[in-house]
C-alpha atoms as a PDB file:
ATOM      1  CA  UNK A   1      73.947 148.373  71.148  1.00  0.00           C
ATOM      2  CA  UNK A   2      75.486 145.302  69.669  1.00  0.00           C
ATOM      3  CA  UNK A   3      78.810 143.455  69.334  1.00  0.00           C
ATOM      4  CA  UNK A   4      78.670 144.836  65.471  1.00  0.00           C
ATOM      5  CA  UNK A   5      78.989 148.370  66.228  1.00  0.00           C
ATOM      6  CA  UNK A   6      82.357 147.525  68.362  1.00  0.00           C
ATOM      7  CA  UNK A   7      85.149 146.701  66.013  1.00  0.00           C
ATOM      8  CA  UNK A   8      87.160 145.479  68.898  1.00  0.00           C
ATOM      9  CA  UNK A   9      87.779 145.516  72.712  1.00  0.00           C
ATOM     10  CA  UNK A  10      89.647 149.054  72.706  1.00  0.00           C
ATOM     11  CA  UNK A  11      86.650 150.548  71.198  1.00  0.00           C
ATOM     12  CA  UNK A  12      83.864 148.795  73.407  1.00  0.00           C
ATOM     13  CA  UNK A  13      85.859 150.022  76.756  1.00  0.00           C
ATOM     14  CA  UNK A  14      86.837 153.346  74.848  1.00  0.00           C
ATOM     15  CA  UNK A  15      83.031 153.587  73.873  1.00  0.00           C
ATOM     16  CA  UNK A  16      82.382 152.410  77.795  1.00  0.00           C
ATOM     17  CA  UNK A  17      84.580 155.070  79.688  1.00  0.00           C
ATOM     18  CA  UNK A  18      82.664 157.791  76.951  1.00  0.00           C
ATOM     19  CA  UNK A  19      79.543 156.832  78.973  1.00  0.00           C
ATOM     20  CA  UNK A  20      77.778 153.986  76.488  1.00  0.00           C
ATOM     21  CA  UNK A  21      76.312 152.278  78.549  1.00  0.00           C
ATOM     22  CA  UNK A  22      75.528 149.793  76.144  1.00  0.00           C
ATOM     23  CA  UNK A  23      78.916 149.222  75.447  1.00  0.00           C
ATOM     24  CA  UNK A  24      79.680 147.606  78.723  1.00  0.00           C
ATOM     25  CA  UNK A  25      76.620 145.368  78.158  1.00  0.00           C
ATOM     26  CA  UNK A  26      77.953 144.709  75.005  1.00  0.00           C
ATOM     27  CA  UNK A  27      81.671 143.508  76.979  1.00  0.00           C
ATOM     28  CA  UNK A  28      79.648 141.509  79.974  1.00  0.00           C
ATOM     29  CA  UNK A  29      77.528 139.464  76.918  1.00  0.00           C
ATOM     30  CA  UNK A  30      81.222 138.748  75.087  1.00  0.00           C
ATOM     31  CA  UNK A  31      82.892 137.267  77.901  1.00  0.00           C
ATOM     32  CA  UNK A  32      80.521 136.176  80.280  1.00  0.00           C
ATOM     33  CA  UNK A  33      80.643 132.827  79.171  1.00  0.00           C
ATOM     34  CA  UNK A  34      84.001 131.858  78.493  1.00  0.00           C
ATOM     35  CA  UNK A  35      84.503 133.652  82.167  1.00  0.00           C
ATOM     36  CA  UNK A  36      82.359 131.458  83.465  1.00  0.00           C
ATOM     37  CA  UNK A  37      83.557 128.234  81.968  1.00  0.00           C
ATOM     38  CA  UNK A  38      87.309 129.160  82.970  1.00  0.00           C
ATOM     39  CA  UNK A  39      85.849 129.968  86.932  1.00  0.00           C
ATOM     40  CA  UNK A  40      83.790 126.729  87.072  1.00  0.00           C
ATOM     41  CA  UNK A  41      86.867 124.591  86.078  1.00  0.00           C
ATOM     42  CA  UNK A  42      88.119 125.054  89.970  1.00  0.00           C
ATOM     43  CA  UNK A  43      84.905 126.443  91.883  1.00  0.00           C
ATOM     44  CA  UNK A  44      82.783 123.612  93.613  1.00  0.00           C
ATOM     45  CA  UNK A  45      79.769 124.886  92.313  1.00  0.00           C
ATOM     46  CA  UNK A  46      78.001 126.691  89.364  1.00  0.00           C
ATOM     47  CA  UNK A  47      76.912 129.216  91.651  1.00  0.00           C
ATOM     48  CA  UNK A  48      80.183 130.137  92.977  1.00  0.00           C
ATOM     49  CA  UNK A  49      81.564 130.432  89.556  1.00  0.00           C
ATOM     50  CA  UNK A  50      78.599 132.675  88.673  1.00  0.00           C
ATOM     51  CA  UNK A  51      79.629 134.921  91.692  1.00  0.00           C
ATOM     52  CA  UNK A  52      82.736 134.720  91.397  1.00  0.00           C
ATOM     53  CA  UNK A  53      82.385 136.518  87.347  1.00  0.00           C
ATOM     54  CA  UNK A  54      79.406 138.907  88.784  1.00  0.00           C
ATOM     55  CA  UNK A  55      82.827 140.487  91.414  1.00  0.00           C
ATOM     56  CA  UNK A  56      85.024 140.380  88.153  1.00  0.00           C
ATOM     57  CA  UNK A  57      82.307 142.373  86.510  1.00  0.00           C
ATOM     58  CA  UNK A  58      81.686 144.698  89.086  1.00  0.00           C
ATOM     59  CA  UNK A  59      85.077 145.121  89.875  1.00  0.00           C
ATOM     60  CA  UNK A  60      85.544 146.667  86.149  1.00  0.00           C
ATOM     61  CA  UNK A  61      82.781 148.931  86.909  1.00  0.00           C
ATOM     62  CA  UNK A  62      84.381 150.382  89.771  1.00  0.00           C
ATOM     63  CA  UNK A  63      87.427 150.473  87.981  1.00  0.00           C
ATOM     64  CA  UNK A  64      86.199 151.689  84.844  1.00  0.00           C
ATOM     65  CA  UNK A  65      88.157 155.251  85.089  1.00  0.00           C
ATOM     66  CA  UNK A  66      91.548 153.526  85.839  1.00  0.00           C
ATOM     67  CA  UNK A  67      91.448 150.868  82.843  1.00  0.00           C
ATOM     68  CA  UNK A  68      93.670 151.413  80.263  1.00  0.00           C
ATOM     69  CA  UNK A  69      91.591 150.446  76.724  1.00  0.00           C
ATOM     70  CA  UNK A  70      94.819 149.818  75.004  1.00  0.00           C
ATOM     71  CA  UNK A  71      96.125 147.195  76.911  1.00  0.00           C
ATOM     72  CA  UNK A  72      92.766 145.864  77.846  1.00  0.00           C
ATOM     73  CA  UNK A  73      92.028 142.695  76.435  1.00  0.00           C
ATOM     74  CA  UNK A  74      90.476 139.044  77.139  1.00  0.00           C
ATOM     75  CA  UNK A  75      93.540 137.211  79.041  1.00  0.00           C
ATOM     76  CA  UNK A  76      93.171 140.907  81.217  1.00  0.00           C
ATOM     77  CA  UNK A  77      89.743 139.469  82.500  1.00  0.00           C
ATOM     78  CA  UNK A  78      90.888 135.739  82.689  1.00  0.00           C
ATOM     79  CA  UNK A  79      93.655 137.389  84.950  1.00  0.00           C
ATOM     80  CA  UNK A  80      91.079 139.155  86.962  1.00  0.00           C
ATOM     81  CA  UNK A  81      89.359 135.598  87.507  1.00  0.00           C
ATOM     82  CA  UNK A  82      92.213 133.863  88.018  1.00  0.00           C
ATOM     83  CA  UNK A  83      93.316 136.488  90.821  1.00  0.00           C
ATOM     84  CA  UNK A  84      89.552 136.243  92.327  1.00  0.00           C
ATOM     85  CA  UNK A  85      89.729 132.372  92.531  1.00  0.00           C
ATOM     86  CA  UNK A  86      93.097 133.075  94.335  1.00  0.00           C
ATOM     87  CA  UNK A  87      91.725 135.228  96.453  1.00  0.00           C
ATOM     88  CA  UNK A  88      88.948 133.294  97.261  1.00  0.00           C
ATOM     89  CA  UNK A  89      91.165 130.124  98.086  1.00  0.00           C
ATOM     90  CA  UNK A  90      93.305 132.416 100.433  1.00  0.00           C
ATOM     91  CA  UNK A  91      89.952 132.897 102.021  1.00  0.00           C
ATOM     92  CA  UNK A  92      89.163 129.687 102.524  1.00  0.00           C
ATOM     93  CA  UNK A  93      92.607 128.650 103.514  1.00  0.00           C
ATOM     94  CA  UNK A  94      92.949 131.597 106.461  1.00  0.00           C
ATOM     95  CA  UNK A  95      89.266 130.690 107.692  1.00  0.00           C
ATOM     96  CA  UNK A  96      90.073 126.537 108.017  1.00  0.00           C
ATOM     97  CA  UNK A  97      93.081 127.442 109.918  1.00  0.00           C
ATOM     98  CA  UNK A  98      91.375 129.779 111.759  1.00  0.00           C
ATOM     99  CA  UNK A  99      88.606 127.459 113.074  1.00  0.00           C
ATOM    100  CA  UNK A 100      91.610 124.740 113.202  1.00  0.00           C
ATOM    101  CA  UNK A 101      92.693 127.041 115.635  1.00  0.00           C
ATOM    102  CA  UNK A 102      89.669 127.633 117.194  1.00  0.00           C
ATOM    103  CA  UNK A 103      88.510 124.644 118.102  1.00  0.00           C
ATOM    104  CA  UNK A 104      92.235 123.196 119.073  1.00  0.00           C
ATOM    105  CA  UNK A 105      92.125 126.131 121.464  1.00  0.00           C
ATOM    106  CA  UNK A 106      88.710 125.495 122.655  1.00  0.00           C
ATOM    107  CA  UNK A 107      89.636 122.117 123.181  1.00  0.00           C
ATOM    108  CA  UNK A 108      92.763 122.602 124.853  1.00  0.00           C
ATOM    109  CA  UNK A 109      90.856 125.011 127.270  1.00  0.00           C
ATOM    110  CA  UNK A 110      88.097 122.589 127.751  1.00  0.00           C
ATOM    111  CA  UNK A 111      90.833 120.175 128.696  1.00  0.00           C
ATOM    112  CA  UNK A 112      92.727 122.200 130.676  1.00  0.00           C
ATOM    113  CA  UNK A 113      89.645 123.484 132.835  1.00  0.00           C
ATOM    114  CA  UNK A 114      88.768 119.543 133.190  1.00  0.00           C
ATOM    115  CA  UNK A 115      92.353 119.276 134.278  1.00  0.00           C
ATOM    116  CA  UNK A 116      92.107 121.907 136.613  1.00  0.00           C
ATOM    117  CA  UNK A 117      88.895 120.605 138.456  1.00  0.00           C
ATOM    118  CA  UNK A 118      90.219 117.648 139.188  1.00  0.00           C
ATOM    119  CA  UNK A 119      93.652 118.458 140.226  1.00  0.00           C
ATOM    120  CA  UNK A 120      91.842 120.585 143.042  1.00  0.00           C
ATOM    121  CA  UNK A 121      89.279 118.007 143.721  1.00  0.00           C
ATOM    122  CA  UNK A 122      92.124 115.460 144.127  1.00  0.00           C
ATOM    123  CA  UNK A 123      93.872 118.126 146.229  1.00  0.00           C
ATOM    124  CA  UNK A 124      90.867 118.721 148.484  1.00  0.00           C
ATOM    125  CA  UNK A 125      90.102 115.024 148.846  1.00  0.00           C
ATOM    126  CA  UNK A 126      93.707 114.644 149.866  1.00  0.00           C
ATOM    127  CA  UNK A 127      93.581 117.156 152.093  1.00  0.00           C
ATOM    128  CA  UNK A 128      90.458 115.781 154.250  1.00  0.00           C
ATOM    129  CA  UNK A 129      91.915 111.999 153.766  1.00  0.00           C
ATOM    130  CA  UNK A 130      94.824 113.381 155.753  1.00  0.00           C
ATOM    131  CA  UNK A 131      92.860 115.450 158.383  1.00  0.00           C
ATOM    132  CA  UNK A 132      91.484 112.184 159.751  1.00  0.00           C
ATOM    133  CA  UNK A 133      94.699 110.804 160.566  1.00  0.00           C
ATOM    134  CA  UNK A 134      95.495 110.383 163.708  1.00  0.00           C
ATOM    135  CA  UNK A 135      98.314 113.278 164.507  1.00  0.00           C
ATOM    136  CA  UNK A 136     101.317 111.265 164.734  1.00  0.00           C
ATOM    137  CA  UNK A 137     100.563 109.367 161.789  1.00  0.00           C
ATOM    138  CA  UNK A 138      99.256 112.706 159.978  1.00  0.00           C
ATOM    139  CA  UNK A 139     102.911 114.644 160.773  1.00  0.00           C
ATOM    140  CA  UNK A 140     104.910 111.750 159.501  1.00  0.00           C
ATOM    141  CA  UNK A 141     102.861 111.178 156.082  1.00  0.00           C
ATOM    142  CA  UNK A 142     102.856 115.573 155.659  1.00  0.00           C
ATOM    143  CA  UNK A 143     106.699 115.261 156.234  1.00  0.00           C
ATOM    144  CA  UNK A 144     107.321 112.402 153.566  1.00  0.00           C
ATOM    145  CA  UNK A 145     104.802 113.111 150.709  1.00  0.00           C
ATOM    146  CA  UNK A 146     104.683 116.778 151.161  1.00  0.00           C
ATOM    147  CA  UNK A 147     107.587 117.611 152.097  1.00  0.00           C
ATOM    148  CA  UNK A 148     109.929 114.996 150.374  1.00  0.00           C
ATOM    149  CA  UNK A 149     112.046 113.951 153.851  1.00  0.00           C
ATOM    150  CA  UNK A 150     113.331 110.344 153.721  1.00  0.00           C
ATOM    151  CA  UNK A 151     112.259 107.666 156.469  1.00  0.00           C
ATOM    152  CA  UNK A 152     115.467 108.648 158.468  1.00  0.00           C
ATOM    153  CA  UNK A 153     115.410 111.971 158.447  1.00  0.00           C
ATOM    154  CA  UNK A 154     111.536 112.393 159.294  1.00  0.00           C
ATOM    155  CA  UNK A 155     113.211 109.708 162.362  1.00  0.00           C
ATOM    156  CA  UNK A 156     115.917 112.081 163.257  1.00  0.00           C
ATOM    157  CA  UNK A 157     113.407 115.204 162.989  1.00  0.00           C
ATOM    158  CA  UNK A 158     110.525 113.256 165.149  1.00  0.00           C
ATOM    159  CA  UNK A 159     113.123 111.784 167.131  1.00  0.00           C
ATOM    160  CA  UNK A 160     111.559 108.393 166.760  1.00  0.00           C
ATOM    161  CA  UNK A 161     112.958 105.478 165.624  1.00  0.00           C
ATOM    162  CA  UNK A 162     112.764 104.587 161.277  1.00  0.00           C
ATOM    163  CA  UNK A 163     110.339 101.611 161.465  1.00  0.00           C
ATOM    164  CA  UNK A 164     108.146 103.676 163.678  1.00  0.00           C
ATOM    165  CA  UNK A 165     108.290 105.862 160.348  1.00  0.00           C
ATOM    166  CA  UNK A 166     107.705 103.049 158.061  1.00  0.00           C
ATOM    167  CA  UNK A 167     104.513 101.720 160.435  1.00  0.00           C
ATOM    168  CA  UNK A 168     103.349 105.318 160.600  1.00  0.00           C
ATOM    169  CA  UNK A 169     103.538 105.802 156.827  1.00  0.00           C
ATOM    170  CA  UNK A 170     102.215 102.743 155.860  1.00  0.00           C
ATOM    171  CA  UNK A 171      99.287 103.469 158.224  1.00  0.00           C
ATOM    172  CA  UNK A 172      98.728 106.938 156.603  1.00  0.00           C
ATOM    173  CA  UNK A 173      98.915 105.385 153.129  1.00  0.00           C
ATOM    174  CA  UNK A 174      96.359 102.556 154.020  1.00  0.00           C
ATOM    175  CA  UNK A 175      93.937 105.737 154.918  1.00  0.00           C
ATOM    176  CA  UNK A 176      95.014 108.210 152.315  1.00  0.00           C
ATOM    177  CA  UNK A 177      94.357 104.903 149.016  1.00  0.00           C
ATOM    178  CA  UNK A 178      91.512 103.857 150.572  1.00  0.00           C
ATOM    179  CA  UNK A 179      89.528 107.555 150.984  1.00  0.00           C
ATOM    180  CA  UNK A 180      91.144 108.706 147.359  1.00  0.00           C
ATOM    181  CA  UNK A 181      90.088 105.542 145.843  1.00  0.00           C
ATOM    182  CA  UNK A 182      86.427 106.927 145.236  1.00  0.00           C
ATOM    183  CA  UNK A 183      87.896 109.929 144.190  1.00  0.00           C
ATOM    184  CA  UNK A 184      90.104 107.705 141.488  1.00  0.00           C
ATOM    185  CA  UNK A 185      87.477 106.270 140.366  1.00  0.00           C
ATOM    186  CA  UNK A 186      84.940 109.598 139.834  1.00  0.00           C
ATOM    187  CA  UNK A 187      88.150 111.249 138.136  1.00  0.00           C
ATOM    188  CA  UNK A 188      88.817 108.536 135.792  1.00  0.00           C
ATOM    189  CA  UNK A 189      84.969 108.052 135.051  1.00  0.00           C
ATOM    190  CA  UNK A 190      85.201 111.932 134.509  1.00  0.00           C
ATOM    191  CA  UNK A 191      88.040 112.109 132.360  1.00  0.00           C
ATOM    192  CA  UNK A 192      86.629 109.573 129.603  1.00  0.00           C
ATOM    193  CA  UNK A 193      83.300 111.352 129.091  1.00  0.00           C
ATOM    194  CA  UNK A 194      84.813 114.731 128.960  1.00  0.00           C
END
């Protein structure tokens, strides 16, 4: 079949829907090119334009039945690329944000679980710093860091006197810095490689 036997486009997708075959060779072999020219203006790459026509293409054969031959015409199948290139940037739009999102979450869980571990490390190291106090010294530091009592009222409550409370505390905060500080220094080391 060639383009000679077709007058115009109504008859080659009239001649099409009839069941020529020919005739839709005889459309793909007309526009292919321009098609193709108009797609690679805004796809990255020849072979994405060339894919990009091969859906317009097959698109038309899946909707042969519904095409209308009257109003069928070339700026139809320019508006069929366009809408594919739309389509296709849509795409790529949705699946950037999407591993945007992705790895912002993973990173912010990664970050979070880091958080976590050390927070309970810090926690447990705390913990055993305090257990090795001696008791006095151990109920006054629980009372003012854990707590939140003020030097006279952890007097008042231990009936003691406040600079009893101040030597106490001071005591307990000598211990506590001094086991934590290995700790400090592991969880900062930590948190600039992870």
């Amino acid at each position: 079949m060639t383009k000679a036997k077709f007058q115009n486009d109504i008859a080659i997708i009239q001649a099409w829907q009839a069941g020529d075959t020919g005739a839709f060779e005889v459309l793909y072999q007309k526009y292919w090119r321009k098609l193709y020219v108009f797609a690679r203006r805004t796809t990255p790459s020849a072979e994405d334009a060339q894919d990009l026509i091969q859906d317009v293409f097959a698109q038309l054969l899946t909707q042969k039945e519904q095409i209308d031959a009257n109003v069928f015409s070339e700026s139809y199948l320019f508006a069929m690329v366009r809408n594919k290139l739309l389509d296709k940037i849509r795409k790529q739009y949705v699946r950037e944000d999407y591993v945007k999102i992705i790895r912002q979450t993973s990173t912010d869980a990664d970050f979070s679980t880091q958080q976590t571990i050390l927070t309970n490390d810090l926690d447990n190291h705390l913990h055993q710093a305090v257990n090795i106090l001696p008791e006095k010294c151990k109920e006054v530091f629980q009372l003012s860091r854990f707590e939140q009592l003020t030097i006279d009222q952890i007097a008042q409550k231990l009936q003691i006197s406040p600079q009893t409370v101040k030597n106490q505390l001071s005591k307990a905060l000598q211990v506590v810095r001094f086991r934590l500080r290995e700790f400090a220094t592991l969880g900062l080391f930590l948190s600039t490689f992870f």
